[in-house]
C-alpha atoms as a PDB file:
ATOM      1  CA  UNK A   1       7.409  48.319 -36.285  1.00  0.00           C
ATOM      2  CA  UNK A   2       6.306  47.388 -32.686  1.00  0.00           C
ATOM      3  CA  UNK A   3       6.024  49.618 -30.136  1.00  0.00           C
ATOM      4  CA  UNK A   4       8.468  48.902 -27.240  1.00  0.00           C
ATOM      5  CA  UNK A   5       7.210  49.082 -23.701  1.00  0.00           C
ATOM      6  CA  UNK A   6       8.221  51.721 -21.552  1.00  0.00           C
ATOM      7  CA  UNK A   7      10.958  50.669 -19.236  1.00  0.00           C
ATOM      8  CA  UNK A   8      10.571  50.246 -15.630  1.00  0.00           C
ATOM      9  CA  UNK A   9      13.134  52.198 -14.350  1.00  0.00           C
ATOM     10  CA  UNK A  10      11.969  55.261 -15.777  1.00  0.00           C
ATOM     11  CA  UNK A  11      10.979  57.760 -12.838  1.00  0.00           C
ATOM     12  CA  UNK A  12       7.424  59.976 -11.851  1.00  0.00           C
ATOM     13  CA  UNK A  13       7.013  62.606 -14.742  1.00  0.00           C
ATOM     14  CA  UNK A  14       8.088  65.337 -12.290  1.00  0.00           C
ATOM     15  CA  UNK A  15      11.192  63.920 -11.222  1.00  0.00           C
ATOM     16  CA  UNK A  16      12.741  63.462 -15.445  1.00  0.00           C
ATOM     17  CA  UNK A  17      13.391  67.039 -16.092  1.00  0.00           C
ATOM     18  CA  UNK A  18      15.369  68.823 -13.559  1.00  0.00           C
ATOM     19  CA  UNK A  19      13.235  71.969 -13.566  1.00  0.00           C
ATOM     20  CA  UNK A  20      10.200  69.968 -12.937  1.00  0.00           C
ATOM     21  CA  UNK A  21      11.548  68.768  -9.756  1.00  0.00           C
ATOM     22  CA  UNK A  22      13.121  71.511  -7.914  1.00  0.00           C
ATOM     23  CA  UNK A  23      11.181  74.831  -7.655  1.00  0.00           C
ATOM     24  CA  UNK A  24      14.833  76.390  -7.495  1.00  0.00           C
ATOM     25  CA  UNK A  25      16.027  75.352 -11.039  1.00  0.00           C
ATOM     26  CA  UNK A  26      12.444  76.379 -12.663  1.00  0.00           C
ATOM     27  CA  UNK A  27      13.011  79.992 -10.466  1.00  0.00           C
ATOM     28  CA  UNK A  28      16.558  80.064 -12.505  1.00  0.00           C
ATOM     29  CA  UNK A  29      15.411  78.969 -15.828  1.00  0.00           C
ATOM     30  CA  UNK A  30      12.885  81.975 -15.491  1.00  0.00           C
ATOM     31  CA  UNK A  31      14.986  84.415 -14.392  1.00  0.00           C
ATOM     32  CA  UNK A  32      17.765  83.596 -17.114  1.00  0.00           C
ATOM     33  CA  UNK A  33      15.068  83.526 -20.375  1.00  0.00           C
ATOM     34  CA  UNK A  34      14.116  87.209 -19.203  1.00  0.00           C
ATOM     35  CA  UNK A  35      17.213  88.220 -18.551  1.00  0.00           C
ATOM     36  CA  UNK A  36      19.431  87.096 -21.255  1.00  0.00           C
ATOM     37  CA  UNK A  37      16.921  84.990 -23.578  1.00  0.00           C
ATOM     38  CA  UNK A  38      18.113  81.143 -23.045  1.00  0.00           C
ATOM     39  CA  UNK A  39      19.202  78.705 -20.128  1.00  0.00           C
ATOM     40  CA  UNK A  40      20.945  75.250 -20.125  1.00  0.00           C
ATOM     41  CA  UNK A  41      21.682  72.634 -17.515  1.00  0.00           C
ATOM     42  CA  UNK A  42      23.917  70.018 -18.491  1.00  0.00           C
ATOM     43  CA  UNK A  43      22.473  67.525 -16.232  1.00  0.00           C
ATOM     44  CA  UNK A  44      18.810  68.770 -16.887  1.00  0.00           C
ATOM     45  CA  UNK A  45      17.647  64.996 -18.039  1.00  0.00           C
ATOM     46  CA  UNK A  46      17.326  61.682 -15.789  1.00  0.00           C
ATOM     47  CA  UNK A  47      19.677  58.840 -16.810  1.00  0.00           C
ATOM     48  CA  UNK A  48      16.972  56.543 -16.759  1.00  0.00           C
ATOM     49  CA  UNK A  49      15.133  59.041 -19.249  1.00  0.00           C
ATOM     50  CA  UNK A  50      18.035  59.767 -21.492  1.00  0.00           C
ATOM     51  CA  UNK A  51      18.903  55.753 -21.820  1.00  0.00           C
ATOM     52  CA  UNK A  52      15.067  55.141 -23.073  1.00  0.00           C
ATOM     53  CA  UNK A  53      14.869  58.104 -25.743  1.00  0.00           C
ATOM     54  CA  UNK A  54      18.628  56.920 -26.633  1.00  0.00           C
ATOM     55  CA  UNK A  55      16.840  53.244 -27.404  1.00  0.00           C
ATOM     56  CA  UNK A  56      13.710  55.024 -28.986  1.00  0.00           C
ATOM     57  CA  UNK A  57      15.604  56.984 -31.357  1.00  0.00           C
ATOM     58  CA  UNK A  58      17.764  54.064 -32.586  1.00  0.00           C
ATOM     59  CA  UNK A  59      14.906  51.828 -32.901  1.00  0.00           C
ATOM     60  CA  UNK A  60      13.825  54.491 -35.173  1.00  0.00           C
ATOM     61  CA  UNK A  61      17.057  54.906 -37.117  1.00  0.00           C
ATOM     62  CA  UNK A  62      17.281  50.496 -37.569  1.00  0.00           C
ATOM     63  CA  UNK A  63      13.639  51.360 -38.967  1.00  0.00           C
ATOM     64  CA  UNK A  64      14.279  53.778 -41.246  1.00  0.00           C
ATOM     65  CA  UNK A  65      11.829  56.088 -40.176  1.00  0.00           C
ATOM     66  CA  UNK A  66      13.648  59.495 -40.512  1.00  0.00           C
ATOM     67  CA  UNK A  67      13.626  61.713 -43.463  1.00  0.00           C
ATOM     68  CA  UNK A  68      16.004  64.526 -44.497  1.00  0.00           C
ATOM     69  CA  UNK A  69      15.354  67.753 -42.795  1.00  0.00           C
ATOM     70  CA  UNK A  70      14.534  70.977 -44.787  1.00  0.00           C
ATOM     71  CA  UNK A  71      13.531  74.937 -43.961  1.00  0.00           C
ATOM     72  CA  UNK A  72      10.494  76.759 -44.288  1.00  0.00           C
ATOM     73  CA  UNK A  73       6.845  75.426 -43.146  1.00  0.00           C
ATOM     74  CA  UNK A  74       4.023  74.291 -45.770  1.00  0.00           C
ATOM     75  CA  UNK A  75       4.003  75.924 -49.231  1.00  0.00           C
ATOM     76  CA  UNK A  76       7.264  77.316 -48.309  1.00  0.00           C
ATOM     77  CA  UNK A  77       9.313  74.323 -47.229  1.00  0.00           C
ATOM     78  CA  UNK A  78      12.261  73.550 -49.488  1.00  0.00           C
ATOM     79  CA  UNK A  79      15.305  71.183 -48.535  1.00  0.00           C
ATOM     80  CA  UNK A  80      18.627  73.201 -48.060  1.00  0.00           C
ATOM     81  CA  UNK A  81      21.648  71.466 -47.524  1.00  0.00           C
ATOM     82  CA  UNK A  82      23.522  74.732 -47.715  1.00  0.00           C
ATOM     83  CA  UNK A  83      22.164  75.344 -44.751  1.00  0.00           C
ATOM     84  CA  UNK A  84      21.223  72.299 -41.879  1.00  0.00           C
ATOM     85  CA  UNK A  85      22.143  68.613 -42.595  1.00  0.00           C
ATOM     86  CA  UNK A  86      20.012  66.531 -40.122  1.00  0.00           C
ATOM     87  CA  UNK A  87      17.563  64.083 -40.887  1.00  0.00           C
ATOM     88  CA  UNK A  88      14.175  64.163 -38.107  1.00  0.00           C
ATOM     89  CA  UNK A  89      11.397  62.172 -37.006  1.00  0.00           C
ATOM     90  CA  UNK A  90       8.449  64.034 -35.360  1.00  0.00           C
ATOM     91  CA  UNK A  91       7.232  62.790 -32.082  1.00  0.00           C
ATOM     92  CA  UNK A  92       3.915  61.648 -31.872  1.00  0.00           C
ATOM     93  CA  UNK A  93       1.561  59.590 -29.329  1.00  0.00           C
ATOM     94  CA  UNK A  94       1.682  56.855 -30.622  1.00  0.00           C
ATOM     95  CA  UNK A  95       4.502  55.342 -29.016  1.00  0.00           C
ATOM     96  CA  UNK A  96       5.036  54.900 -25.074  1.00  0.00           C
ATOM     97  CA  UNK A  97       8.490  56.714 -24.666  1.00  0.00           C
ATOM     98  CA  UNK A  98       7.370  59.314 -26.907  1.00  0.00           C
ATOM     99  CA  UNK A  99       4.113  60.235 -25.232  1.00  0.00           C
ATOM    100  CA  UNK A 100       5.763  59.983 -21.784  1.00  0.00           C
ATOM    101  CA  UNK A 101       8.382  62.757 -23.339  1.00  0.00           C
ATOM    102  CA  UNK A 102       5.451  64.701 -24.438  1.00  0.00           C
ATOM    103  CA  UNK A 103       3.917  64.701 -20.883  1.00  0.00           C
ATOM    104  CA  UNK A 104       7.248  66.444 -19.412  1.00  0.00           C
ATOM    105  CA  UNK A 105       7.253  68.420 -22.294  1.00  0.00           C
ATOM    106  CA  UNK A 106       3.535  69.383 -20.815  1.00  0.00           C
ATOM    107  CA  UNK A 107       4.462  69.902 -17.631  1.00  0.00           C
ATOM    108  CA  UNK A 108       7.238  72.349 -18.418  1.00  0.00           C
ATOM    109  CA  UNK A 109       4.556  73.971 -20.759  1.00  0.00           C
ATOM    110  CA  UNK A 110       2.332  74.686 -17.595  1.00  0.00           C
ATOM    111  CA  UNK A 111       5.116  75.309 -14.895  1.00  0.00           C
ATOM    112  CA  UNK A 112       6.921  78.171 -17.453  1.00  0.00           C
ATOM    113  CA  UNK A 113       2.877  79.792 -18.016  1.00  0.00           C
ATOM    114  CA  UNK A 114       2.808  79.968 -14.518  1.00  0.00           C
ATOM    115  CA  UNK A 115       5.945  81.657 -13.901  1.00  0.00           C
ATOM    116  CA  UNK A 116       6.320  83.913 -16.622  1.00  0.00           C
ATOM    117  CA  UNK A 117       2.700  84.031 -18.222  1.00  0.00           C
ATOM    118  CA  UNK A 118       3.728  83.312 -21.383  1.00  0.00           C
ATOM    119  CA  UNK A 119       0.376  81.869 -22.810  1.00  0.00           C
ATOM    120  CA  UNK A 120       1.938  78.785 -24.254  1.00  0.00           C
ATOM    121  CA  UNK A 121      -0.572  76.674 -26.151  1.00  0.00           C
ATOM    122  CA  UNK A 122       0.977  73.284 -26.749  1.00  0.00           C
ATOM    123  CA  UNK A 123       4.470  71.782 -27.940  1.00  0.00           C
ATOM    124  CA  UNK A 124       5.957  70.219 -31.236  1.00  0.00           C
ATOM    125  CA  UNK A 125       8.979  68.414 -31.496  1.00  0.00           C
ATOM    126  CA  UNK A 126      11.561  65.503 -33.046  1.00  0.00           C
ATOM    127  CA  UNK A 127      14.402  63.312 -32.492  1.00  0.00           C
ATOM    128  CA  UNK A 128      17.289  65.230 -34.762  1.00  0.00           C
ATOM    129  CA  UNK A 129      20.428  63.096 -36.213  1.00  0.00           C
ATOM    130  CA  UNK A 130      23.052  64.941 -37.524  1.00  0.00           C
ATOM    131  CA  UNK A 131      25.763  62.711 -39.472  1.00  0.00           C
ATOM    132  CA  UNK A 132      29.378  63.484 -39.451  1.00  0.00           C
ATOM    133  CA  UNK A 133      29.742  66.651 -40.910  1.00  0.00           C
ATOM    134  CA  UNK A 134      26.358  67.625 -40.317  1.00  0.00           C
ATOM    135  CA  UNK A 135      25.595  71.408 -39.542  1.00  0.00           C
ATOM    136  CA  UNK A 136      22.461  73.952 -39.336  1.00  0.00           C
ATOM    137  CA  UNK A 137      23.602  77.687 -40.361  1.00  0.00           C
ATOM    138  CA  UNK A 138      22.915  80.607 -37.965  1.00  0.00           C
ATOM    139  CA  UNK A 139      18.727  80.986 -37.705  1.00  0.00           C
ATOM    140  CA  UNK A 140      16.218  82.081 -35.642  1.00  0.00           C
ATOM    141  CA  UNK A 141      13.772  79.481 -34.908  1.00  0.00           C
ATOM    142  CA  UNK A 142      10.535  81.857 -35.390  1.00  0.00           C
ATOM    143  CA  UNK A 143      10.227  85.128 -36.989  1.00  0.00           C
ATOM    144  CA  UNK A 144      10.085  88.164 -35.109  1.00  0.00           C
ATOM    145  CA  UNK A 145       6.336  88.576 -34.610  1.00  0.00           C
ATOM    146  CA  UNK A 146       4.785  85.415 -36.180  1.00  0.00           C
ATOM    147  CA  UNK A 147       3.971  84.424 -32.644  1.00  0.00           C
ATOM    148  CA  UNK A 148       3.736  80.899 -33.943  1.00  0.00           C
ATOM    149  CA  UNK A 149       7.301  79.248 -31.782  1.00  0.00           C
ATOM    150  CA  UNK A 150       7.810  81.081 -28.734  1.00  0.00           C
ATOM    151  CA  UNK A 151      10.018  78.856 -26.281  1.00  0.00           C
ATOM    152  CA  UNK A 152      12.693  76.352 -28.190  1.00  0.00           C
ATOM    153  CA  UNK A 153      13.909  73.428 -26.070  1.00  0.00           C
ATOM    154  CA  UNK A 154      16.980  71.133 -26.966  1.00  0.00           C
ATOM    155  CA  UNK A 155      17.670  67.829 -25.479  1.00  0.00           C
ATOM    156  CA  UNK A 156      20.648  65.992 -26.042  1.00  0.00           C
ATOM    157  CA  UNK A 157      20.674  62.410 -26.589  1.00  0.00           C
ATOM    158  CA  UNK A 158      24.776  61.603 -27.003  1.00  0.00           C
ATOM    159  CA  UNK A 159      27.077  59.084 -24.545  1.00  0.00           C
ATOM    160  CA  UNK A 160      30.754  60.408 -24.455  1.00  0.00           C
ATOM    161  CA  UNK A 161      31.183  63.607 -26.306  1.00  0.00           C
ATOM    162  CA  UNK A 162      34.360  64.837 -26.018  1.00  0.00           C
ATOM    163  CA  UNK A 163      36.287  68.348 -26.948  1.00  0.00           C
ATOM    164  CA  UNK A 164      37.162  68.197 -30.710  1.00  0.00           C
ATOM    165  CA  UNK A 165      33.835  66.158 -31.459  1.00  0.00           C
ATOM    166  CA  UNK A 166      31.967  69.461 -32.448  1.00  0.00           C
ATOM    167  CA  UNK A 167      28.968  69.895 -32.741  1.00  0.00           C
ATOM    168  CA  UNK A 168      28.210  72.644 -30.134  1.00  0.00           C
ATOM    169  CA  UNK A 169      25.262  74.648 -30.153  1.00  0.00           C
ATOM    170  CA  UNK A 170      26.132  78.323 -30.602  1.00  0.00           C
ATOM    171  CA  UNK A 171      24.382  80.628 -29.026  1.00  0.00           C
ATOM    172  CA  UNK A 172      24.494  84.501 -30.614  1.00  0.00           C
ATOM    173  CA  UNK A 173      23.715  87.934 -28.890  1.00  0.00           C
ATOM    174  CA  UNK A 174      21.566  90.015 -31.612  1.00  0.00           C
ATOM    175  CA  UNK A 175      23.824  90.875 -34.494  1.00  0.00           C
ATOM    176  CA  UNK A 176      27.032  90.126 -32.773  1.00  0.00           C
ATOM    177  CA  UNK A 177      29.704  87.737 -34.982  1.00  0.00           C
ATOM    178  CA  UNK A 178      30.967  85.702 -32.533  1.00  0.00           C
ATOM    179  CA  UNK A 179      28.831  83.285 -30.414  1.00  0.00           C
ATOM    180  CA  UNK A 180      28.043  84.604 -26.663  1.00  0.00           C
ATOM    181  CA  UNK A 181      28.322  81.439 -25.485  1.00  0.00           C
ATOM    182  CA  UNK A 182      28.583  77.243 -26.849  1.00  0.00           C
ATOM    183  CA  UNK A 183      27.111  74.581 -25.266  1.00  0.00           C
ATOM    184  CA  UNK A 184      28.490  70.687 -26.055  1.00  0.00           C
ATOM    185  CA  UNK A 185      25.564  68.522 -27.323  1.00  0.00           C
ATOM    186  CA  UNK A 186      26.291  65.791 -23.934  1.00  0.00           C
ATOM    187  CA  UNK A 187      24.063  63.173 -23.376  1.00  0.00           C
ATOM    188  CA  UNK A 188      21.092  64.667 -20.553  1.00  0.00           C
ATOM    189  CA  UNK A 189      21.828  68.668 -21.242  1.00  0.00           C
ATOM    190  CA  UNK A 190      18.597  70.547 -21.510  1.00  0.00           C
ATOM    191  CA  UNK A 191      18.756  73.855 -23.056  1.00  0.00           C
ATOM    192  CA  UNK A 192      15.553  76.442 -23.155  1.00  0.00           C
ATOM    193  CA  UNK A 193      15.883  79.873 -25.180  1.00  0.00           C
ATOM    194  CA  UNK A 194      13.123  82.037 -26.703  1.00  0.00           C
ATOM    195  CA  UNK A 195      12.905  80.977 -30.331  1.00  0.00           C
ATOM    196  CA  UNK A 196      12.198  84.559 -31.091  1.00  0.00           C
ATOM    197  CA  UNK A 197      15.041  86.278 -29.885  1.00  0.00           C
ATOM    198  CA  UNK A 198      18.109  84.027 -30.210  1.00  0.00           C
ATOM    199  CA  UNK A 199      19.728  83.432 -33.219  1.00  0.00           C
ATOM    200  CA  UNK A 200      21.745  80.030 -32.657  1.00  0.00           C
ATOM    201  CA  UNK A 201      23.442  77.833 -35.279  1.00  0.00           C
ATOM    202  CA  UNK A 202      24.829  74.278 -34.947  1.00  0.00           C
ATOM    203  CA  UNK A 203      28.583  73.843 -35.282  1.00  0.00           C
ATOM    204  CA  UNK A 204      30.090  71.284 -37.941  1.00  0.00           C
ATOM    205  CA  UNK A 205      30.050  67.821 -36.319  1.00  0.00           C
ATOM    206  CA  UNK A 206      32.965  65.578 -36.373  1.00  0.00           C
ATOM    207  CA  UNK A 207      31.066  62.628 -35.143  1.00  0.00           C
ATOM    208  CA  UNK A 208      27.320  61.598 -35.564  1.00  0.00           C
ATOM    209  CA  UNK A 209      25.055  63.809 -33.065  1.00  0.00           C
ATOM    210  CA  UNK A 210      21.445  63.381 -31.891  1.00  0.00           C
ATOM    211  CA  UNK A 211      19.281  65.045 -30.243  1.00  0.00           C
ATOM    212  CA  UNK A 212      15.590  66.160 -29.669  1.00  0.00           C
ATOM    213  CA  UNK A 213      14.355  69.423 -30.404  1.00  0.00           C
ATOM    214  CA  UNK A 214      10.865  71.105 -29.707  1.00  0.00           C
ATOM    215  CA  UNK A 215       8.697  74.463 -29.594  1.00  0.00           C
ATOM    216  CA  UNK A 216       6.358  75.847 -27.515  1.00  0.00           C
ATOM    217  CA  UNK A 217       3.785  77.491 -29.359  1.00  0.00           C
ATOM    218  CA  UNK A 218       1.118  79.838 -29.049  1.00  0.00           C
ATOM    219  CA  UNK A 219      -2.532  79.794 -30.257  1.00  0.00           C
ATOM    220  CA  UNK A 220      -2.473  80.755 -33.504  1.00  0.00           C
ATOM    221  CA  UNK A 221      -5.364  78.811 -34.952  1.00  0.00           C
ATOM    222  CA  UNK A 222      -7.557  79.999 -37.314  1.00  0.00           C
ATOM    223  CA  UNK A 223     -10.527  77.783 -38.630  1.00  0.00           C
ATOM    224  CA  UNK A 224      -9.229  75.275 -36.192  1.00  0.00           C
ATOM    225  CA  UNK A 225      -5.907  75.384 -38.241  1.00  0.00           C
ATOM    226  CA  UNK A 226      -2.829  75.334 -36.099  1.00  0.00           C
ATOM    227  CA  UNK A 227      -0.475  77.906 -37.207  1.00  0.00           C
ATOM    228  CA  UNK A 228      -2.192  77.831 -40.837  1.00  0.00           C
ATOM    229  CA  UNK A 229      -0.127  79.035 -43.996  1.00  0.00           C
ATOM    230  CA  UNK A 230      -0.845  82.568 -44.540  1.00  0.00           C
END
């Protein structure tokens, strides 16, 4: 598969992700992960931005390049379809859209260490299709105190979602039942939370849903091992 240039629409680095380009937003983003432990903008993504991961990701799908998502990392990774339905690709370099995600992804990485200090390292991510009736169970996205994921960030990649489609994103306080709040999975919404501290589930989807999602991680090397198995 060919890698498809980037288009020429797309705007400066700064100006893709909403908090990159206004010192305001990145000032409320801060404030609302230490105050509550996630944040979302619905129109956190440029158009021009969200049109070329759209065409990335379905280039991708027409390729065949996306396997069946499971739980667990290395020796303890096991495919559950109890519990998330999605198929992923990771993102990587190697492509033009992809990298150019990665350097916003970089940028957030150094604008969110210099607000709130939280020594992030680096950031890991991939497109995520879930097909009709796709879901991912109530989870935390790290484990208290493996200091491995620290910030999770959700971009949504969908034209047109309507009420009744499903597929929110609820978001849980602690122990509590019912969600604190949902968030529709519409095409540009950016949504940071502290992977840590905020248990969140995907809600049944009535339609299919896409989306990317990342971490920012710490240092956890050891032997100049990322985040080895322990």
């Amino acid at each position: 598969m060919t890698d498809a240039p980037l288009p020429n629409d797309l705007p400066d680095t700064h100006q893709t992700l909403a908090p990159l380009a206004n010192a305001g937003r990145l000032d409320t983003l801060a404030d609302a992960l230490i105050e509550r432990g996630w944040w979302a903008d619905p129109n956190g993504l440029e158009p021009a931005m969200l049109k070329a991961l759209q065409a990335e990701l379905q280039e991708l799908m027409e390729a065949d390049r996306l396997e069946r998502a499971g739980i667990g990392r290395e020796l303890d990774f096991q495919l559950a379809g109890s519990v998330r339905r999605d198929s992923i690709v990771w993102l990587n370099r190697q492509r033009p859209v992809q990298a150019l995600f990665l350097d916003v992804m970089e940028a957030l990485r150094l604008r969110l260490n210099r607000s709130l200090f939280l020594g992030l390292f680096e950031f890991e991510g991939h497109f995520a299709h879930y097909p009709e009736g796709g879901f991912y169970k109530r989870h935390y996205d790290s484990f208290r105190g493996a200091a491995n994921r620290l910030v999770s960030v959700v971009v949504y990649l969908n034209d047109g979602w309507q009420p009744g489609d499903g597929g929110e994103l609820a978001i849980y306080r602690d122990d509590q039942p019912e969600p604190e709040t949902l968030i529709e999975p519409r095409g540009g919404t950016l949504v940071v939370f502290l992977s840590e501290e905020v248990p969140h589930e995907v809600l049944p989807t009535q339609r299919p849903r896409s989306s990317i999602a990342g971490w920012f991680r710490l240092n956890a090397s050891i032997g100049n091992q990322i985040d080895p198995p322990r």
